[in-house]
C-alpha atoms as a PDB file:
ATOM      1  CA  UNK A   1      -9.067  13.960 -19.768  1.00  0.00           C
ATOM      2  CA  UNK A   2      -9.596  12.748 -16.454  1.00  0.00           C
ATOM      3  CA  UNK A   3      -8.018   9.014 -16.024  1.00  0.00           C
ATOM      4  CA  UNK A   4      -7.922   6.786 -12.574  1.00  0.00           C
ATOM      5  CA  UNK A   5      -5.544   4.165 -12.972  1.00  0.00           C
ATOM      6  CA  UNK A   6      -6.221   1.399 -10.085  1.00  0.00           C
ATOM      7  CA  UNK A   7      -3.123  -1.232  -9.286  1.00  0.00           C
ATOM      8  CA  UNK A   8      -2.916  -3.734  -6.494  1.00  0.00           C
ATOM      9  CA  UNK A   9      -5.692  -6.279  -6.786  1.00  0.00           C
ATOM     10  CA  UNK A  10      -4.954 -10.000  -6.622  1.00  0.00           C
ATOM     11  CA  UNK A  11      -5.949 -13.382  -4.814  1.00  0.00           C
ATOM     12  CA  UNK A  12      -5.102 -14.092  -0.798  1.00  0.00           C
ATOM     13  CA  UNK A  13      -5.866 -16.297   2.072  1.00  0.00           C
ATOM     14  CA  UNK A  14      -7.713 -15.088   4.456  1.00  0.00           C
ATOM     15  CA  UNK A  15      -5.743 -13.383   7.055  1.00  0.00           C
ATOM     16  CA  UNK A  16      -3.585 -11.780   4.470  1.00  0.00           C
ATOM     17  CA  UNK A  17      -3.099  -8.309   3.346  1.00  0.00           C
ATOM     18  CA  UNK A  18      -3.184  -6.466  -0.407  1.00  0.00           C
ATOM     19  CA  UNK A  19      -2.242  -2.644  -0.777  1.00  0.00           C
ATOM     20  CA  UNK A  20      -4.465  -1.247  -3.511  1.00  0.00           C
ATOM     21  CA  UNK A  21      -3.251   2.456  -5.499  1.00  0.00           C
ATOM     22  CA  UNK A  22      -4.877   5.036  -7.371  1.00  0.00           C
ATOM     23  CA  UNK A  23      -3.249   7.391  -9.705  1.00  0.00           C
ATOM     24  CA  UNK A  24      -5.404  10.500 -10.544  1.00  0.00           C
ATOM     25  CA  UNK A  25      -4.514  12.549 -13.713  1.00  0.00           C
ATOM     26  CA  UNK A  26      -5.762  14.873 -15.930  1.00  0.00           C
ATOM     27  CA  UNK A  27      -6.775  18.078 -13.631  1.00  0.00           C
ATOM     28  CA  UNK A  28      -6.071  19.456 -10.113  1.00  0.00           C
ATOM     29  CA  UNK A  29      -7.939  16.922  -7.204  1.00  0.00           C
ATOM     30  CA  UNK A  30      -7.067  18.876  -4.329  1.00  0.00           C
ATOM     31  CA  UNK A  31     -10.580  20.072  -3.840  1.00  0.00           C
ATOM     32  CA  UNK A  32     -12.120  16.335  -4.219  1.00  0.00           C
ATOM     33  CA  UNK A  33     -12.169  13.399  -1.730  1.00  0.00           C
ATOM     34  CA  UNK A  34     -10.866  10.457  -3.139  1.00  0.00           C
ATOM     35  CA  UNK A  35     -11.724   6.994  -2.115  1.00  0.00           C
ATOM     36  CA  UNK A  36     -12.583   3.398  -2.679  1.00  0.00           C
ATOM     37  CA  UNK A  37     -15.821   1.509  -3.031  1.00  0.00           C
ATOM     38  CA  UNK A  38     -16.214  -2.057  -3.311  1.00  0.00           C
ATOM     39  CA  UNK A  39     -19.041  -4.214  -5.689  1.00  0.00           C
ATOM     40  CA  UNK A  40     -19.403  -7.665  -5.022  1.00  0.00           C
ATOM     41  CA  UNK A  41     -21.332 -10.113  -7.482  1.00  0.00           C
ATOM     42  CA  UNK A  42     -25.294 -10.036  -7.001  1.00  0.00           C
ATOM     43  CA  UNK A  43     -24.382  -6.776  -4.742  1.00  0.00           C
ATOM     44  CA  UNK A  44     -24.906  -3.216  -4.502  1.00  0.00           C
ATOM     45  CA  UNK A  45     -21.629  -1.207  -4.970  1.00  0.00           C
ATOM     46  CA  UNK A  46     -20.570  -0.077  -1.737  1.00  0.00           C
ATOM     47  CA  UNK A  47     -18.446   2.650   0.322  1.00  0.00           C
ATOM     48  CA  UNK A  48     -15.122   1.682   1.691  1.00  0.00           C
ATOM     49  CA  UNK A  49     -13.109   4.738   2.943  1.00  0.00           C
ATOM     50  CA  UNK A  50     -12.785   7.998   2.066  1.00  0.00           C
ATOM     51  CA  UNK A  51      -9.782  10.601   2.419  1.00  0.00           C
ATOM     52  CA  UNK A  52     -10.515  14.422   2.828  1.00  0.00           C
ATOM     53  CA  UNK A  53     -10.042  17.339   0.595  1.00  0.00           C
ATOM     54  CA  UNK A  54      -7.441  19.482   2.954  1.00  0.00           C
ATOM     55  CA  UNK A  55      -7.771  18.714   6.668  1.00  0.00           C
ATOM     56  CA  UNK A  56      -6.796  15.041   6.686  1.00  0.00           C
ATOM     57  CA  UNK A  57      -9.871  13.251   7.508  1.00  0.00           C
ATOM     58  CA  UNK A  58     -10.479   9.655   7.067  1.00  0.00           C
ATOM     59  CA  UNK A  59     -13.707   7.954   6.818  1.00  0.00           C
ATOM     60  CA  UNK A  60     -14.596   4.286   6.882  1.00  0.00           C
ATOM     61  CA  UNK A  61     -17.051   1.904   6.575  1.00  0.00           C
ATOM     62  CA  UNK A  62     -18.153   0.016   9.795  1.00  0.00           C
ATOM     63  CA  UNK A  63     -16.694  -3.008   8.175  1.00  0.00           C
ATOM     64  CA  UNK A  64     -13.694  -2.271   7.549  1.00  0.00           C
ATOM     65  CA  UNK A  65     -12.837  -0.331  10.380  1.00  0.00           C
ATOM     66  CA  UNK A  66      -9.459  -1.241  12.172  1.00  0.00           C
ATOM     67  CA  UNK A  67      -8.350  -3.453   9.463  1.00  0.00           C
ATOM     68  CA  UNK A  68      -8.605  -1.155   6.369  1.00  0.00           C
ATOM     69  CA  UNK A  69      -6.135   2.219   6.236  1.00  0.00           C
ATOM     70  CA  UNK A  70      -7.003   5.206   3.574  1.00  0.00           C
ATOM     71  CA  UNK A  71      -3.858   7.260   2.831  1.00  0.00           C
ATOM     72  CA  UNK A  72      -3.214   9.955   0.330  1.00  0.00           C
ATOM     73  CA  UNK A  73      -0.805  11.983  -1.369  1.00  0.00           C
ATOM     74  CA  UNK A  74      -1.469  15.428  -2.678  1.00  0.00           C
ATOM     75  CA  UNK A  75       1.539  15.880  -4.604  1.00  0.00           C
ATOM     76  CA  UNK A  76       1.379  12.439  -6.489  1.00  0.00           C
ATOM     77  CA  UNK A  77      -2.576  12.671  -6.664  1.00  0.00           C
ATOM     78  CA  UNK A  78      -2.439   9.241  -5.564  1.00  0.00           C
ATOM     79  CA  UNK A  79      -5.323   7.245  -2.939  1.00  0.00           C
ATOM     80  CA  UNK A  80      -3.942   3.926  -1.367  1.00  0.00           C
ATOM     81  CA  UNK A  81      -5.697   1.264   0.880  1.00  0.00           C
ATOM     82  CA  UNK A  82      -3.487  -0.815   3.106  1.00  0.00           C
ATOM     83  CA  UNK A  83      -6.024  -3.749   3.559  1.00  0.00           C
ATOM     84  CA  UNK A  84      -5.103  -6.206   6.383  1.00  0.00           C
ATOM     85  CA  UNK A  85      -6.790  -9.228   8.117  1.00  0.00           C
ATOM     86  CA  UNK A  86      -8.858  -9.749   4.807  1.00  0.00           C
ATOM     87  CA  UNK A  87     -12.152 -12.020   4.844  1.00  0.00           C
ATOM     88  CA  UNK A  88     -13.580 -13.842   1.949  1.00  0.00           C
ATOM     89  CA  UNK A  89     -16.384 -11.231   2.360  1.00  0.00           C
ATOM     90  CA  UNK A  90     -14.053  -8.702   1.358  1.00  0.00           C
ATOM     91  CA  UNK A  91     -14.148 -10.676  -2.051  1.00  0.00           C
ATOM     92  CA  UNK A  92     -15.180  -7.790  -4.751  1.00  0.00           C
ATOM     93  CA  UNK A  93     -14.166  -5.112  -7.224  1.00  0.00           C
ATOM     94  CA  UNK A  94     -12.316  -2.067  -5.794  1.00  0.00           C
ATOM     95  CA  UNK A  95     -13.080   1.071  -7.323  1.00  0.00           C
ATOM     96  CA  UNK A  96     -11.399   3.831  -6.843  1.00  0.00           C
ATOM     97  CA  UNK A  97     -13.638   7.204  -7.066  1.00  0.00           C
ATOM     98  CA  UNK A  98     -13.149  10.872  -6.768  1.00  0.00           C
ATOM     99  CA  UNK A  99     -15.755  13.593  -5.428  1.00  0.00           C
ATOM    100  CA  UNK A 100     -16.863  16.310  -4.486  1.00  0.00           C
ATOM    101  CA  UNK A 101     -20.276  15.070  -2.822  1.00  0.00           C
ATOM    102  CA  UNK A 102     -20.683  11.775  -1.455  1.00  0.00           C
ATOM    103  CA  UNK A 103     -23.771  11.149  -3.219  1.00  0.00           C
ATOM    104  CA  UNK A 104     -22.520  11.850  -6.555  1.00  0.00           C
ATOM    105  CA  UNK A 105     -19.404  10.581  -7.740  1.00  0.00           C
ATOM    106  CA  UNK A 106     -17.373  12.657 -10.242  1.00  0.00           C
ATOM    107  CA  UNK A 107     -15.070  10.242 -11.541  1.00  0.00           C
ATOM    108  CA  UNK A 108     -14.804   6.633 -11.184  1.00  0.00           C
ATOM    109  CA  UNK A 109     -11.685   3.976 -11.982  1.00  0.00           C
ATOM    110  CA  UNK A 110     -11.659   1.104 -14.238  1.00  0.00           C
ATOM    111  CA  UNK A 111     -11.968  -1.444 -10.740  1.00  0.00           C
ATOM    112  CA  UNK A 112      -9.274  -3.793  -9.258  1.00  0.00           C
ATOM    113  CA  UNK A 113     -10.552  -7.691  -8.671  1.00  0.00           C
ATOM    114  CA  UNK A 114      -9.628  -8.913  -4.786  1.00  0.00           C
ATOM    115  CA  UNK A 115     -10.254 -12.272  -3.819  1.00  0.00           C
ATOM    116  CA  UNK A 116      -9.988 -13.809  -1.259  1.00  0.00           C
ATOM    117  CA  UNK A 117     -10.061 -17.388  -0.561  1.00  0.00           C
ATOM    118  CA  UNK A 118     -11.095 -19.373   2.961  1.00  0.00           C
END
């Protein structure tokens, strides 16, 4: 059985920074991108960043870029986000997701509240 296990939510001030984790179990990943997307109340759930099957590629949303970092490890099955300089727009539920097409997400975590305050 397939299980994503998110960690790392909480409240901040903006400015601040949260690290959010995702531990993958239950079958080999190597061949799926893992990644985060992001729902905010009254909103559409959204993409956030996205790490590659094999090659290392990284992929980010517009809004995000230069203050959110994707990183991954293969051998732990594990998808972090190293979130800096954090807006109150940033306010939503993380979810962590794994893939094999972009448009059609294989398996999604349980979400990870961030908030953060003005």
């Amino acid at each position: 059985q397939v299980q994503l296990v998110e960690s790392g939510g909480g409240s901040v001030q903006a400015g601040g920074s949260l690290t959010l984790s995702c531990v993958a179990s239950g079958r080999p990943f190597i061949n799926f991108v893992m990644g985060w997307f992001r729902q905010a109340p009254g909103k559409e759930r959204e993409f956030v960043a996205a790490f590659g099957r094999r090659d290392g590629s990284t992929y980010y949303a517009d809004f995000v870029k230069g203050r959110f970092t994707i990183t991954r490890d293969n051998a732990k099955n594990t998808v972090s986000l190293q979130m800096n300089s954090l807006k109150p727009e940033d306010t939503a539920v993380y979810y962590c997701a794994v893939y094999r097409a972009a448009n059609d997400v294989d398996y999604w975590g349980q979400g990870t509240q961030v908030t953060v305050s003005s």
